[in-house]
Protein backbone atom coordinates (compact mmCIF):
# COMPACT_ATOMS: atom_id res chain seq x y z
CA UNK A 1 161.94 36.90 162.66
CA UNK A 2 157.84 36.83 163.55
CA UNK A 3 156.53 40.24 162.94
CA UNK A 4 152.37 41.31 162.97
CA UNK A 5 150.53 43.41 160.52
CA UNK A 6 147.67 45.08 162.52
CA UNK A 7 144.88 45.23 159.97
CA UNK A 8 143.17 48.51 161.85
CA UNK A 9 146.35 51.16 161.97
CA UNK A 10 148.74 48.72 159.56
CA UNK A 11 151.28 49.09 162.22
CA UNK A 12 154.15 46.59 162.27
CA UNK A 13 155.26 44.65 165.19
CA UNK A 14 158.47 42.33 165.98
CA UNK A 15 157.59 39.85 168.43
CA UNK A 16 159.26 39.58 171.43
CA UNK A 17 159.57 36.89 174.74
CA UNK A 18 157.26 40.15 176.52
CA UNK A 19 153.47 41.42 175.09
CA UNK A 20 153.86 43.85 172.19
CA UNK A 21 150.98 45.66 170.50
CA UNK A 22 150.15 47.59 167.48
CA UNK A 23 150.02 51.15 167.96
CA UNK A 24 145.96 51.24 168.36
CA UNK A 25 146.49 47.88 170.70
CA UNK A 26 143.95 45.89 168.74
CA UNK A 27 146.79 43.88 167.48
CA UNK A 28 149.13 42.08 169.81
CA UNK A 29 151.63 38.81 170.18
CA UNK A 30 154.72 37.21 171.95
CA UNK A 31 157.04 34.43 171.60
CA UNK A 32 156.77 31.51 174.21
CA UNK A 33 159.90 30.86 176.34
CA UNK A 34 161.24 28.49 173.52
CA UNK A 35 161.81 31.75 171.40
CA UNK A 36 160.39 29.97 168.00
CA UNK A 37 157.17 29.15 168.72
CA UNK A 38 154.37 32.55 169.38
CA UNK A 39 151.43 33.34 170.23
CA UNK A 40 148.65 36.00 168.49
CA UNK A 41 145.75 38.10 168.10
CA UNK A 42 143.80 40.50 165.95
CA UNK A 43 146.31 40.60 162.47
CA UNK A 44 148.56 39.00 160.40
CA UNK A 45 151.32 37.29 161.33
CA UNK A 46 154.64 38.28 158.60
CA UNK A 47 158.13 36.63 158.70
CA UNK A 48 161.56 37.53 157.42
CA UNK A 49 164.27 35.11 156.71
CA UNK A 50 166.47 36.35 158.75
CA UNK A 51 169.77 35.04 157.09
CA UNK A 52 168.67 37.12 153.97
CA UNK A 53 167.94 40.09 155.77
CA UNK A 54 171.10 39.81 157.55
CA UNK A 55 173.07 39.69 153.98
CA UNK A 56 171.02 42.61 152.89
CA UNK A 57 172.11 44.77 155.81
CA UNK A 58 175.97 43.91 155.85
CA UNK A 59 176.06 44.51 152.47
CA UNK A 60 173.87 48.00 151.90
CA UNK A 61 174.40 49.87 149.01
CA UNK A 62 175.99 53.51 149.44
CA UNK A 63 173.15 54.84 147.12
CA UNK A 64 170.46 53.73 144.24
CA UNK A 65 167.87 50.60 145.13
CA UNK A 66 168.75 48.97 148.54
CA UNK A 67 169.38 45.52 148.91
CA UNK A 68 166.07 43.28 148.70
CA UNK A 69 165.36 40.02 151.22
CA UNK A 70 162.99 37.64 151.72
CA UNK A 71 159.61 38.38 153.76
CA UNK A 72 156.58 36.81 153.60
CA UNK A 73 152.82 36.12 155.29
CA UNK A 74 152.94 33.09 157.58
CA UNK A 75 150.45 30.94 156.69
CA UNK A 76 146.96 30.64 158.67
CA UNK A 77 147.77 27.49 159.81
CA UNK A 78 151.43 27.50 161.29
CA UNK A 79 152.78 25.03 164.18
CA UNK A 80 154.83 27.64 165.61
CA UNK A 81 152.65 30.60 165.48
CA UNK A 82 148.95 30.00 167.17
CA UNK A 83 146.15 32.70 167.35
CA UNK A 84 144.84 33.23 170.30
CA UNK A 85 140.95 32.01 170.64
CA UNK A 86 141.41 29.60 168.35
CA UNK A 87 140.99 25.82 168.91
């Protein structure tokens, strides 16, 4: 799952196949038809592994420390995730 950081209101976005924006719209993104690759602009582009985050909601604790799974920052240069006004 692609998700943006908006550096300005540190909203956070899922990506979707239509435009979504931060909540001050200086951040925004979308996937392409494919579904995997996405487009960009204005933050930082986050991912989960979505297999992990999966296992971490089936299995949610009743109480104490919730269930942890992978996320991390995409790095700057990504072939399926391109920022928009760049080369």
């Amino acid at each position: 799952m692609k998700l943006v950081l908006c550096p300005h209101c540190h909203d956070v976005f899922k990506l979707a196949k239509n435009v979504r924006f931060c909540a001050c719209k200086k951040s925004g993104g979308q996937y392409k038809e494919d579904g995997l690759n996405a487009v960009y602009w204005g933050g930082i582009p986050l991912g989960f592994a979505n297999s992990t985050l999966v296992d971490a909601v089936e299995n949610q604790p009743e109480e104490g420390a919730g269930r942890e799974f992978v996320a991390f920052v995409i790095p700057k240069k990504c072939p399926t995730m391109k920022v928009l006004g760049e080369a």
